[in-house]
Protein backbone atom coordinates (compact mmCIF):
# COMPACT_ATOMS: atom_id res chain seq x y z
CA UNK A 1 5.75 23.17 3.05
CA UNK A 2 3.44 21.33 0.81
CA UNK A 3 -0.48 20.05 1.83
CA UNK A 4 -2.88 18.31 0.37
CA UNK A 5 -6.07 19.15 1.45
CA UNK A 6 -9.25 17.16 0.93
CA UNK A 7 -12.68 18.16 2.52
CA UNK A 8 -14.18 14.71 4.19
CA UNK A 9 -17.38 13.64 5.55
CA UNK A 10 -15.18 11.04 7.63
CA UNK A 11 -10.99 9.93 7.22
CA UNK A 12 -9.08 7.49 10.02
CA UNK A 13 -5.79 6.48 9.60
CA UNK A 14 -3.96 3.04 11.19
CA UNK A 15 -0.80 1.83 12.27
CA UNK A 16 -0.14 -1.82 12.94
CA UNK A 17 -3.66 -2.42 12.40
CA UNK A 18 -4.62 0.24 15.47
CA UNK A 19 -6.81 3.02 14.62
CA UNK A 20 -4.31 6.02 15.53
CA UNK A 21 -6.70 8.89 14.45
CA UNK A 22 -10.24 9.48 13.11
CA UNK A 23 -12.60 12.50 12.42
CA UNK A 24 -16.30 12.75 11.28
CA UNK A 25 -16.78 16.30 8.90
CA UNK A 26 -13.89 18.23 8.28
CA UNK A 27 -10.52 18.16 6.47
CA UNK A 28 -7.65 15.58 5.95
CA UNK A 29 -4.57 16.98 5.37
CA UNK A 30 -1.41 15.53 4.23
CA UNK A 31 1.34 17.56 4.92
CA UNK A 32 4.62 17.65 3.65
CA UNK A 33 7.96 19.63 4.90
CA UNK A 34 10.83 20.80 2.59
CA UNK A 35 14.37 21.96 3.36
CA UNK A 36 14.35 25.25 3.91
CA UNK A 37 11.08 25.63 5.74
CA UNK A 38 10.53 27.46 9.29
CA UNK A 39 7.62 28.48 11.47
CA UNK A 40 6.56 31.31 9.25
CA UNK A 41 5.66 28.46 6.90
CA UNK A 42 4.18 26.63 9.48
CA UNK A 43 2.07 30.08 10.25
CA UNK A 44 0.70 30.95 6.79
CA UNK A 45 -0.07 26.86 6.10
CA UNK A 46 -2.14 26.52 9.57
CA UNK A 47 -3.59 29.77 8.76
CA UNK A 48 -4.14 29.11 5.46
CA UNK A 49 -5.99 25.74 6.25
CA UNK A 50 -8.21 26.51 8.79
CA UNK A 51 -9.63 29.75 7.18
CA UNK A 52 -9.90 28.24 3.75
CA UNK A 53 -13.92 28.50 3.13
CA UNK A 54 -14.65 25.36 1.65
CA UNK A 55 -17.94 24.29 3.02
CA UNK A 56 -20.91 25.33 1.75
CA UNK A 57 -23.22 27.62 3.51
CA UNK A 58 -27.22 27.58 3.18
CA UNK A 59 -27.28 28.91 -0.21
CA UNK A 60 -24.79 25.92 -1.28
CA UNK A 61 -21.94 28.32 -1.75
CA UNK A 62 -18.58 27.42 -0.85
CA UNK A 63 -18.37 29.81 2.06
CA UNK A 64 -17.70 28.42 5.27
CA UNK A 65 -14.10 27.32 6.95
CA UNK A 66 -13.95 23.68 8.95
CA UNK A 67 -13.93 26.69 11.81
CA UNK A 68 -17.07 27.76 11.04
CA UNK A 69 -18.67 24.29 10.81
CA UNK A 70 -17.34 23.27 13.87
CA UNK A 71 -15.55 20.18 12.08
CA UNK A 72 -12.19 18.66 12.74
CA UNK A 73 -9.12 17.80 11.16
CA UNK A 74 -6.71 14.70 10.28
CA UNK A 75 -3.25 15.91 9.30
CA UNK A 76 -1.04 12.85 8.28
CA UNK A 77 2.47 13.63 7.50
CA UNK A 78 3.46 12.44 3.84
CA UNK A 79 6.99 13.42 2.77
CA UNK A 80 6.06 12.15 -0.49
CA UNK A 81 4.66 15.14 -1.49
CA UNK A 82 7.81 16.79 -1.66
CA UNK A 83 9.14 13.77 -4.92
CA UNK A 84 10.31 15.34 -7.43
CA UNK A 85 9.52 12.97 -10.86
CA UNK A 86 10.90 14.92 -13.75
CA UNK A 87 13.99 12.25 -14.38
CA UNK A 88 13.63 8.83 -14.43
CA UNK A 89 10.96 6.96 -13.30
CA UNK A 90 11.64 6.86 -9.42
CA UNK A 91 11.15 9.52 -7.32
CA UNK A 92 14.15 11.68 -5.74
CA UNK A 93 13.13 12.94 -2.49
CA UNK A 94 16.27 15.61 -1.84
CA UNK A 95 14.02 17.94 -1.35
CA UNK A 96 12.11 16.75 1.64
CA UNK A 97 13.48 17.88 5.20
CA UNK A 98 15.24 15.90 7.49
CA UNK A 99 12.96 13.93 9.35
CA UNK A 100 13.90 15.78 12.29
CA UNK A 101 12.91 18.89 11.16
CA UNK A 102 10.02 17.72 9.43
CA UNK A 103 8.44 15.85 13.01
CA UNK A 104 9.30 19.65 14.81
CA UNK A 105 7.21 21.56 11.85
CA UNK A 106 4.79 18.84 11.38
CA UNK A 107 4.25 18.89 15.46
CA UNK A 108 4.18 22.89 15.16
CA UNK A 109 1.12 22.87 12.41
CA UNK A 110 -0.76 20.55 14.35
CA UNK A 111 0.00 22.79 17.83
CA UNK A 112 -1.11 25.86 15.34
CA UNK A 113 -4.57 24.33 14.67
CA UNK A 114 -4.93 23.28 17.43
CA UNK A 115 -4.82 26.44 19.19
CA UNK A 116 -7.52 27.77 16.72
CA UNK A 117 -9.65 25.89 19.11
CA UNK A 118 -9.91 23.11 16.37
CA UNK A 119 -10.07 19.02 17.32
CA UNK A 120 -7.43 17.55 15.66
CA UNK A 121 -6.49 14.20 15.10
CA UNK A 122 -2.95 12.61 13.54
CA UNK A 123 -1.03 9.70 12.19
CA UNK A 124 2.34 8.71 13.58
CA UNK A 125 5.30 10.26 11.84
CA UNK A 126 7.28 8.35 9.76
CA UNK A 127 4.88 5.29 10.45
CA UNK A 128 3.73 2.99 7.74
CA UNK A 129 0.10 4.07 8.07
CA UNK A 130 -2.94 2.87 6.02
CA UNK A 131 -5.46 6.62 5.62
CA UNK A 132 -8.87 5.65 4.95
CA UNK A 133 -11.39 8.94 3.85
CA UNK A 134 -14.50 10.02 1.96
CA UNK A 135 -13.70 12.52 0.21
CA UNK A 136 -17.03 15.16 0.08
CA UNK A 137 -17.80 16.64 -3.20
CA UNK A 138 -15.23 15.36 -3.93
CA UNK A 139 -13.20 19.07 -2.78
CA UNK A 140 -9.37 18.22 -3.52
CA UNK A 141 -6.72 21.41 -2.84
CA UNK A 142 -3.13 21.84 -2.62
CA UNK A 143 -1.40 24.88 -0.82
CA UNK A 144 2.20 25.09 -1.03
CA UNK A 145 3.88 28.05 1.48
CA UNK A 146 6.66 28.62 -1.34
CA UNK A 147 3.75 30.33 -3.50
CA UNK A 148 2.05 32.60 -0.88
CA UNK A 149 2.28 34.95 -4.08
């Protein structure tokens, strides 16, 4: 399980020109599932994401999580992030999981944050969506679950 993580001052995204999902400070996250991934990847990504301390505290340090700022966050799911562009010039995507296993771990992250007591907002899955976001700093990271260590 791939993310992209981006810390925002504000990110919506929209489907057929309807505003799906939208958050002020906090995180947008696109998330990508691979073959092969369970719920123990789903653990240590949710985890992962909502302790990640990437707000800065009084002193301007990077030290807070989007828990500790009481911010919120977008997750969009983006099998994209799982193309693989080493041949060729067009993406293979053999990689990414099956959409139906993707929706189930892309619904269990979101159920995962969510029950960190954080607000969390979503595109549609496997929608053509349009993400708008400011990205703050700008603060770009990318956790993958395959390289925990």
């Amino acid at each position: 399980m791939r993310a992209v993580i981006q810390r925002v001052s504000q990110a919506s995204v929209v489907v057929a020109k309807e505003t799906v999902g939208a958050i002020d400070q906090g995180l947008m996250v696109l998330l990508g599932v691979a073959k092969g991934d369970t719920s123990k990847d789903v653990v240590y990504l949710a985890d992962k994401t909502a302790s990640l301390r990437i707000f800065e505290d009084d002193n301007g340090k990077m030290n807070r999580s989007v828990k500790d700022i009481d911010g919120n966050i977008l997750v969009v799911s983006q099998f994209t992030l799982l193309g693989d562009c080493r041949k060729g010039r067009r993406p293979g995507f053999t990689d990414a999981a099956p959409p139906e296993l993707a929706d189930a771990l892309y619904q269990e992250y979101v159920d995962a944050l969510r029950s960190q007591g954080i607000t969390i907002a979503t595109g549609v899955f496997r929608a053509d969506m349009q993400v708008t976001l400011v990205n703050d700093g700008p603060v770009t990271l990318m956790l993958d679950s395959r390289k925990q260590f």
